[in-house]
Structure formats: structure tokens, C-alpha cells
Protein backbone atom coordinates (compact mmCIF):
# COMPACT_ATOMS: atom_id res chain seq x y z
CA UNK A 1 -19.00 -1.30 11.50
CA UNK A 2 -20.35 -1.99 8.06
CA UNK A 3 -19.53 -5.74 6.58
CA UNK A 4 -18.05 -5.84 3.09
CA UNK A 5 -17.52 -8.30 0.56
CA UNK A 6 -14.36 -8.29 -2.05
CA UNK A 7 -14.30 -10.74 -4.89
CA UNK A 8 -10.66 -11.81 -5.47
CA UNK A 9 -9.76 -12.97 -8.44
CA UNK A 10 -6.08 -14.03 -10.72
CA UNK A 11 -5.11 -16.28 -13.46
CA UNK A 12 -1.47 -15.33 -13.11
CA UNK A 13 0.34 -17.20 -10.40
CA UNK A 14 -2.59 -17.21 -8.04
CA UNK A 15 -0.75 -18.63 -4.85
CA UNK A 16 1.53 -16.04 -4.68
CA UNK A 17 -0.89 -13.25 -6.05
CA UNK A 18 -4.08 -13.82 -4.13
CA UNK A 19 -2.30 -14.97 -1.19
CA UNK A 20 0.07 -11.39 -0.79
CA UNK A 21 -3.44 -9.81 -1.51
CA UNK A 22 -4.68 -11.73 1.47
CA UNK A 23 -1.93 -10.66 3.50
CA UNK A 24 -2.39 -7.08 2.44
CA UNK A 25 -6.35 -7.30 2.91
CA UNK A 26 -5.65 -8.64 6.21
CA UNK A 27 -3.00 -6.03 7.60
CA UNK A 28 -5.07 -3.31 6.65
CA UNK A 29 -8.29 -4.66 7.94
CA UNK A 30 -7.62 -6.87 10.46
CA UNK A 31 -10.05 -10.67 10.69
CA UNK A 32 -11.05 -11.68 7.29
CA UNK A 33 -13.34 -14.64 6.76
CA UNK A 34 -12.48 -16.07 3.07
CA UNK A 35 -14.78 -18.59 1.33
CA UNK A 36 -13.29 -21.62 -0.74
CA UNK A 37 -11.12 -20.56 -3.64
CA UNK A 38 -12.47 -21.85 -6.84
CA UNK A 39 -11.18 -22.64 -10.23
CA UNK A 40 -13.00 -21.69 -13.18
CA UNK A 41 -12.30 -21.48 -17.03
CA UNK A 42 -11.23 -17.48 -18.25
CA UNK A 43 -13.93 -16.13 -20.27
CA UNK A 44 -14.16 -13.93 -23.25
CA UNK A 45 -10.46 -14.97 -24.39
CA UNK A 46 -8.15 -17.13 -24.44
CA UNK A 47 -6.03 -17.67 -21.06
CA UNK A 48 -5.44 -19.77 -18.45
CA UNK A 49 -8.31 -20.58 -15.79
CA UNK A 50 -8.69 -18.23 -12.84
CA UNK A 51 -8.42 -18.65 -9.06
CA UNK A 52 -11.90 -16.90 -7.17
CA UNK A 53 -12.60 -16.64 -3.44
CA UNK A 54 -14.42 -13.88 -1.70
CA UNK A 55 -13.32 -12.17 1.27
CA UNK A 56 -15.26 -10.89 4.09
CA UNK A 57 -14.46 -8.63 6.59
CA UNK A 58 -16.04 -5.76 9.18
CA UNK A 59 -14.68 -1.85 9.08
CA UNK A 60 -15.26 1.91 9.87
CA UNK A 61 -13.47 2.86 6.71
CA UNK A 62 -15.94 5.11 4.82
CA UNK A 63 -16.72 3.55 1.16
CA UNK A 64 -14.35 6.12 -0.97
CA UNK A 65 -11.35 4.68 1.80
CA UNK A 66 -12.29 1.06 1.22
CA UNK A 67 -12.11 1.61 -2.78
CA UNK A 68 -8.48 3.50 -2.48
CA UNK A 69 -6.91 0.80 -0.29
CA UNK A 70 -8.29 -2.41 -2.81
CA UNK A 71 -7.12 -0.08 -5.45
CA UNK A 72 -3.71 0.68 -4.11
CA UNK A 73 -3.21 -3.38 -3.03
CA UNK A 74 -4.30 -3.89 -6.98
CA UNK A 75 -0.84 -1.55 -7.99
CA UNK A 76 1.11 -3.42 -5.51
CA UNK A 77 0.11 -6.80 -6.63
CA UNK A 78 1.48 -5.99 -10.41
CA UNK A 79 -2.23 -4.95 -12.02
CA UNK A 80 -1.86 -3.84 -14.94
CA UNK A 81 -4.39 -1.15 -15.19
CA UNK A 82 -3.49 -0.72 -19.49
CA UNK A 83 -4.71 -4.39 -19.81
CA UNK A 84 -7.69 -4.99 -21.55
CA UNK A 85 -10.83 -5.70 -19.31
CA UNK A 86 -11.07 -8.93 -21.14
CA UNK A 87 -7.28 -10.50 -20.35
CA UNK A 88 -5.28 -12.31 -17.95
CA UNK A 89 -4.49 -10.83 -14.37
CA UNK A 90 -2.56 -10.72 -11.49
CA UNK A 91 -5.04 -9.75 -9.21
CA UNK A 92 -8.45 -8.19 -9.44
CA UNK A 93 -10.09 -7.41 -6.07
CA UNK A 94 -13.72 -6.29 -7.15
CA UNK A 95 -15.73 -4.62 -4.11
CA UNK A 96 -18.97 -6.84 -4.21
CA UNK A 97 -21.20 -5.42 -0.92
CA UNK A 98 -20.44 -2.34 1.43
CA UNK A 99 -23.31 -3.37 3.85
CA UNK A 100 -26.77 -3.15 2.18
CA UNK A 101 -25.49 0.35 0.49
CA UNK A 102 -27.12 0.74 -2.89
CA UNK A 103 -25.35 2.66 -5.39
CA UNK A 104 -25.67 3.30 -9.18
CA UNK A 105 -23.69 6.02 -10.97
CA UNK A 106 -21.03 6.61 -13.96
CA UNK A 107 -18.21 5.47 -11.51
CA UNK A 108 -19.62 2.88 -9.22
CA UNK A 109 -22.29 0.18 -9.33
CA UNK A 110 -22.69 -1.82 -5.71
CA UNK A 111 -23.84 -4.07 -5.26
CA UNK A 112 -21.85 -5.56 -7.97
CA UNK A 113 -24.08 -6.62 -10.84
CA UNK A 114 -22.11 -10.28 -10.44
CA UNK A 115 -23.47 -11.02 -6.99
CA UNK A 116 -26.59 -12.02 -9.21
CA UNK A 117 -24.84 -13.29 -12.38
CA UNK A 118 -21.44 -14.65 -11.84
CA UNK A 119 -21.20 -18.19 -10.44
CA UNK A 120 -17.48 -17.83 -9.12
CA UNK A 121 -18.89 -14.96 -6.69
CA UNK A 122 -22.40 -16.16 -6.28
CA UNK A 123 -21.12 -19.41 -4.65
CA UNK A 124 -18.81 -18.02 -2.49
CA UNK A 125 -21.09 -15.42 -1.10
CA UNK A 126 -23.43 -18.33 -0.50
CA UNK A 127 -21.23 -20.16 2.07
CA UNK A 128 -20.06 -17.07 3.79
CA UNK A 129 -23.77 -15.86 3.95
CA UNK A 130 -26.10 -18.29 2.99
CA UNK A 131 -29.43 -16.14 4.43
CA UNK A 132 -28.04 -13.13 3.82
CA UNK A 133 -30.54 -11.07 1.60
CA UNK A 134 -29.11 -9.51 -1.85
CA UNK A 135 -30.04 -5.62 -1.32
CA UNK A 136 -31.70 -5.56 -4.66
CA UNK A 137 -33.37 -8.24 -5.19
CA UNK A 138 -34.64 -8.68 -2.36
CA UNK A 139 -33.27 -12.65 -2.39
CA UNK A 140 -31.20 -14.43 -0.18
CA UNK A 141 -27.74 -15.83 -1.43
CA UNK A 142 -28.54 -19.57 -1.06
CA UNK A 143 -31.66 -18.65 -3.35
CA UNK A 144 -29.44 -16.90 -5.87
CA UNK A 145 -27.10 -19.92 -5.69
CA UNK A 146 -29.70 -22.72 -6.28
CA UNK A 147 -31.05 -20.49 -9.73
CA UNK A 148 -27.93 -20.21 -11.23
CA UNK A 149 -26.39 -23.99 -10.01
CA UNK A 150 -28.00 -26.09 -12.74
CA UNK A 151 -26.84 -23.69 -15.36
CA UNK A 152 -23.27 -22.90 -14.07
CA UNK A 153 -20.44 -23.75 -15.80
CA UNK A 154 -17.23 -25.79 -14.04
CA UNK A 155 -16.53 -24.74 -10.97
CA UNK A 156 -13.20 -27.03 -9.07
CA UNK A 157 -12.03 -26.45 -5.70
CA UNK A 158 -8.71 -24.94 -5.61
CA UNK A 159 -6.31 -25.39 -2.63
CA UNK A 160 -4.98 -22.37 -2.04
CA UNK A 161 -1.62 -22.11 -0.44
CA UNK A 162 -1.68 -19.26 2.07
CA UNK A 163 -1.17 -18.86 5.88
CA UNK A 164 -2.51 -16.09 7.31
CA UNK A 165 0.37 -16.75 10.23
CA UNK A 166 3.24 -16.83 8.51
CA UNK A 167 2.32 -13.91 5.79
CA UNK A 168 1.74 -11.94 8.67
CA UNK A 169 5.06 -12.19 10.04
CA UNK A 170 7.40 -11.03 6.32
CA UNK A 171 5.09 -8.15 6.16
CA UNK A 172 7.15 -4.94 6.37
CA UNK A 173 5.67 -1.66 8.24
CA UNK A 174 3.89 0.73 6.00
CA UNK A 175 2.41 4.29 6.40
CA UNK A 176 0.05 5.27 3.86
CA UNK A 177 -1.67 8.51 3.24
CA UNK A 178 -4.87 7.33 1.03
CA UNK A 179 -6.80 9.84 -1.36
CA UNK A 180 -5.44 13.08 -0.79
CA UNK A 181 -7.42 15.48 -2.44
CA UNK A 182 -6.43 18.63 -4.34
CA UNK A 183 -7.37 21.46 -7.11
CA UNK A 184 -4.49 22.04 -9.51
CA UNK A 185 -4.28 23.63 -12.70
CA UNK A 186 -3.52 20.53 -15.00
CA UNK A 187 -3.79 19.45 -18.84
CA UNK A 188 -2.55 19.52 -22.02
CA UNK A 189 -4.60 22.05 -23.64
CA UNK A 190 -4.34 25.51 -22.54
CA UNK A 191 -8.09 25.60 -22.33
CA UNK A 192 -8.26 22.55 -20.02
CA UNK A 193 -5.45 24.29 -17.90
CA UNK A 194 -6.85 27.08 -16.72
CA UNK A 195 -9.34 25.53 -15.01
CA UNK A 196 -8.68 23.63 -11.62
CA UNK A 197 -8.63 19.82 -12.18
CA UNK A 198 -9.54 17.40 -9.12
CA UNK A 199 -6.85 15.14 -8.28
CA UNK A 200 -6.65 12.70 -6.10
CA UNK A 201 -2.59 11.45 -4.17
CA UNK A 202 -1.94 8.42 -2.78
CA UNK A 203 1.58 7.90 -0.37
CA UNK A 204 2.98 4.88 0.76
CA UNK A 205 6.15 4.69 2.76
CA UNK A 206 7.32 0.94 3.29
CA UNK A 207 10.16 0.84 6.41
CA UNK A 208 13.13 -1.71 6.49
CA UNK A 209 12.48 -2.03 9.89
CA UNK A 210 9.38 -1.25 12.77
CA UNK A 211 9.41 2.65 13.16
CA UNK A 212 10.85 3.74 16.73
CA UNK A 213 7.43 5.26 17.33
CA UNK A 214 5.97 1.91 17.46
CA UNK A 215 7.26 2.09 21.08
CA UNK A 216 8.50 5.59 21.94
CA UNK A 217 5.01 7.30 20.35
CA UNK A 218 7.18 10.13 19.37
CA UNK A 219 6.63 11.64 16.01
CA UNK A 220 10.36 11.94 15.14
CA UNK A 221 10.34 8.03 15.38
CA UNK A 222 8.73 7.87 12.20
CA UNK A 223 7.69 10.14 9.09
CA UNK A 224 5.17 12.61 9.63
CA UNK A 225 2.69 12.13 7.47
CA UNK A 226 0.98 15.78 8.21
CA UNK A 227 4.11 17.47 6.66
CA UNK A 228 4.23 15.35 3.52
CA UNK A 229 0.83 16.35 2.76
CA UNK A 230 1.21 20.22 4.01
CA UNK A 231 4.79 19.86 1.36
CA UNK A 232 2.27 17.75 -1.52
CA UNK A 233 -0.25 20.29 -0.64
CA UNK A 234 2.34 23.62 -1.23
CA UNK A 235 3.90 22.21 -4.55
CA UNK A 236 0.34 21.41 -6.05
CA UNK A 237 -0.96 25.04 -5.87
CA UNK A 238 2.29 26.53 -6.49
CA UNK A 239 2.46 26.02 -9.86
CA UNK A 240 0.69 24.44 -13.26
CA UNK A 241 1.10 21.22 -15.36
CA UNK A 242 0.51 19.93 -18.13
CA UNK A 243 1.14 15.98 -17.37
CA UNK A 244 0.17 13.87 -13.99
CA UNK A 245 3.15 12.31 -15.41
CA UNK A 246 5.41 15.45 -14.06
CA UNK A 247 2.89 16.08 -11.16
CA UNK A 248 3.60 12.85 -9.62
CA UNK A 249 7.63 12.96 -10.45
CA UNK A 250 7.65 16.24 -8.84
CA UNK A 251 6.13 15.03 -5.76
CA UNK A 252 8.20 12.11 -5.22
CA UNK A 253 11.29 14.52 -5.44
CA UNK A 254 9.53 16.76 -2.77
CA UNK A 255 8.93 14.01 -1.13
CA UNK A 256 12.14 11.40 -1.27
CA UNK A 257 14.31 13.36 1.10
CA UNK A 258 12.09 12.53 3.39
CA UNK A 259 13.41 9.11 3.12
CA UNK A 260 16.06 8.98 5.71
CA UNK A 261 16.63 5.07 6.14
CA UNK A 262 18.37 2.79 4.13
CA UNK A 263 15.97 0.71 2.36
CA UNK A 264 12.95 2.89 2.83
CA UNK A 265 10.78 2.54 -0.47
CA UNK A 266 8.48 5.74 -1.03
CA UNK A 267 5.08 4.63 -3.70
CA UNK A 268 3.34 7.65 -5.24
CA UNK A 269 0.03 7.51 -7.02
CA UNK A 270 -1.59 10.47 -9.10
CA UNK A 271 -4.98 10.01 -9.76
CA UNK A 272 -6.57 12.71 -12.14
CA UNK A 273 -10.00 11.81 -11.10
CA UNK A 274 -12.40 13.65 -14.03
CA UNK A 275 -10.15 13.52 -17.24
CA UNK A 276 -11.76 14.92 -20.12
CA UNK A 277 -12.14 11.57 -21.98
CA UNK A 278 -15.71 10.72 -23.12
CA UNK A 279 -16.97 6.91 -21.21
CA UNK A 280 -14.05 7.39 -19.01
CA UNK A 281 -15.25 6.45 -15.81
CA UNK A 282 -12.61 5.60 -13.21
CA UNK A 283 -10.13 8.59 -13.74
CA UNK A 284 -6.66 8.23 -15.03
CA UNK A 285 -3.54 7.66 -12.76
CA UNK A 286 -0.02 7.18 -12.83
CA UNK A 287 2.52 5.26 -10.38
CA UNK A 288 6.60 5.87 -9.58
CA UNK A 289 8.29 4.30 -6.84
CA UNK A 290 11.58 4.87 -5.32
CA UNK A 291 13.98 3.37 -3.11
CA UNK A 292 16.87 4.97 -0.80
């Protein structure tokens, strides 16, 4: 079990934001330890002051699985991922610690570089683990707390309006298949196309009701997730494209008839994960939903 730290953060209608964040966070991970929620001017522009908290909880997800679900809980929560970096937000759910795992590349920096720098995560992480040592600087968190606490700037208590009780219970079943990952011959150039271009497919299925295989544990009380990756799979290699945009519509058509409740919402994500795009670091992806 490896303990990891998010850093939640929205300046948009934080009750309801943060709090159906919470609710996701805590259906897909189970306990989840938050610290106080904090208010705290937005910097850099002009916009209304932010809601931060950080979240703790334990899992056997590997790192790449913990990154697709906060990213996939970021789409459902409204992110815009077009914004600027430097704007006002539904959510933001930043991944601040996967255990002591050091990492520094193009695509991923842990521990965050604002577990050292940013009061509104630097607090937080203080209450929820005072004498735990930063991996990097070799510090604890009440240490890095009591540097930066003279200097930091306004910092309220914010009482946020969630219950983990009563989220839990308007939650409505989901299956998801997270970072499926394929070779297709994608791009807009004819150059770029004939090469084979990682992508990465994300499927959720969100059921009006509970699935009948939540007590028969037959497979034909629910959708089989096997065969809408073997059909994903099959349509990916059967042909080229020049757009994730048609990639990801053609999916959902291969994979909508699947659908066979009323009210069954299907949520596809294409992720071209090494776009050709100089400083581009976190891929490009696009989203369609539909609804039967």
C-alpha cells in the first residue's frame, strides 16, 4: 500500500466542486483523511480566492493508474483543460506525494515542487503529517511549515460543506476502463501518419441503476468490459486517422450499442500521449459523452 497525497484545489463554486471531487476520490479509493480547507487569494490574475485542502489516502494502484483516475475526476468535475494555467478553476487535483517516490522528467515532477513552496499545500500536509519527512529535502513537514509561516500570505479557514455519508449514497455505479493503451496510425501530416502514434483510451460507463452482477456475479448482469476493449482494440488497428477527434467519435459509435439501459451514459477519452508539439508535455486529449 503506498500513501499518497492530492492537493485539491477550486475558485469556482468550491462546495459543490471539491466536495463531488471528494465523493469521487472517495468511491474510487475508499478512506480518505482530508486536512482543513483553506481560503487563499488567486495568484497571478485576477479571480476570485480559491478553496485548498489536501487529501490523503492508502492504495495498490500503480502511479500511471493513480494519475488517470485524478485526471479523469478533473473532466468530470468541468476542468477545462484549454484554460490558461494561470485562471480560474473548477477543480484542480494536483498529485503532491506517491510514497517517498522521487521522480523528475518532461511529464512528471513528484514530489510536487509546492510541497516546499506553496503555503496552501505546505500547511495542510503539516497537520495530516506533521513528522513526516519531505523525500527531498530531507525535512519534515512541520519544519517546512514553520520556514515558510512568517512569510505566508492570508491563509482563512474555510468550512467546507461536504458529507462523506450522504455523497456516498447519490453516487451512481460506474465501470471504468482506465488507460488503455494502443499503436495507431494517427496525424495530420502524411509523414506523421505512417508511423504508429501511442495513444492512450479511457471508458466510463455510468448505470441508472446497481448492475444485476452486483448480486448474481454473472457477466451478462453488467457490460463486459473485456469486449469493449477487444472491439476499441479491433477498430484502432483496422484503419488510419488523421484526428483523435474522429478516433474517439468512432469509438463511442463502436461502443454505444453497447448501451442497453435507459439512462446509461457512456464517457470516452482519447489521449494522444506524444503529439508532435515542441514543450508539450502532458499529451493532447479529447472527450465525447453520450447518453441512451
Amino acid at each position: 500500500m503506498t500513501d499518497v497525497f492530492v492537493g485539491i484545489g477550486s475558485n469556482v463554486d468550491p462546495d459543490a466542486h471539491i466536495g463531488s471531487a471528494l465523493t469521487d476520490l472517495r468511491e474510487r479509493f475508499g478512506a480518505i483523511e482530508l486536512s482543513t480547507a483553506y481560503r487563499n487569494p488567486a495568484v497571478g490574475f485576477e479571480g476570485d480566492d480559491f478553496v485548498n485542502l489536501v487529501v490523503r489516502f492508502r492504495t495498490v494502484m500503480q502511479l500511471s493508474e493513480v494519475l488517470g483516475v485524478l485526471h479523469e475526476i478533473e473532466i468530470r468535475r468541468g476542468k477545462d483543460l484549454a484554460a490558461p494555467r494561470l485562471a480560474s478553476k473548477t477543480i484542480d487535483l494536483d498529485l503532491l506525494l506517491f510514497g517517498n517516490l522521487v521522480i523528475e522528467n518532461d511529464h512528471l515532477v513528484l514530489p510536487r515542487p509546492e510541497t516546499t513552496t506553496a503555503e496552501h499545500y505546505v500547511r495542510p500536509l503539516s497537520e495530516l503529517e506533521p513528522d513526516r519527512l519531505h523525500p527531498v529535502t530531507g525535512g519534515t513537514f512541520a519544519e517546512l511549515w514553520s520556514q515558510l509561516e512568517d512569510d505566508a500570505g492570508p491563509l482563512t479557514r474555510y468550512p467546507l460543506a461536504w458529507s462523506p455519508v450522504s455523497a456516498r449514497t447519490t453516487v451512481r455505479p460506474e465501470l471504468r476502463v482506465d488507460d488503455l493503451r494502443l499503436a495507431v496510425h494517427l496525424g495530420v501530416p502524411d509523414s506523421e501518419r505512417e508511423n504508429l502514434q501511442e495513444v492512450s483510451i479511457s471508458i466510463a460507463v455510468t448505470f441508472p441503476n446497481v448492475p444485476d452482477a452486483c448480486s448474481t456475479d454473472e457477466i451478462d448482469g453488467t457490460i463486459d468490459y473485456g469486449v469493449m476493449c477487444r472491439r476499441v482494440t479491433a477498430l484502432v488497428g483496422s484503419r488510419a486517422f488523421r484526428t483523435i477527434e474522429h478516433l474517439a467519435g468512432s469509438c463511442l459509435d463502436e461502443l454505444s450499442e453497447m448501451l442497453t439501459e435507459s439512462g446509461s451514459e457512456l464517457t470516452l477519452e482519447v489521449r494522444k500521449c506524444h503529439p508532435p508539439i515542441p514543450d508539450l508535455h502532458g499529451g493532447t486529449a479529447f472527450i465525447m459523452r453520450t447518453r441512451r
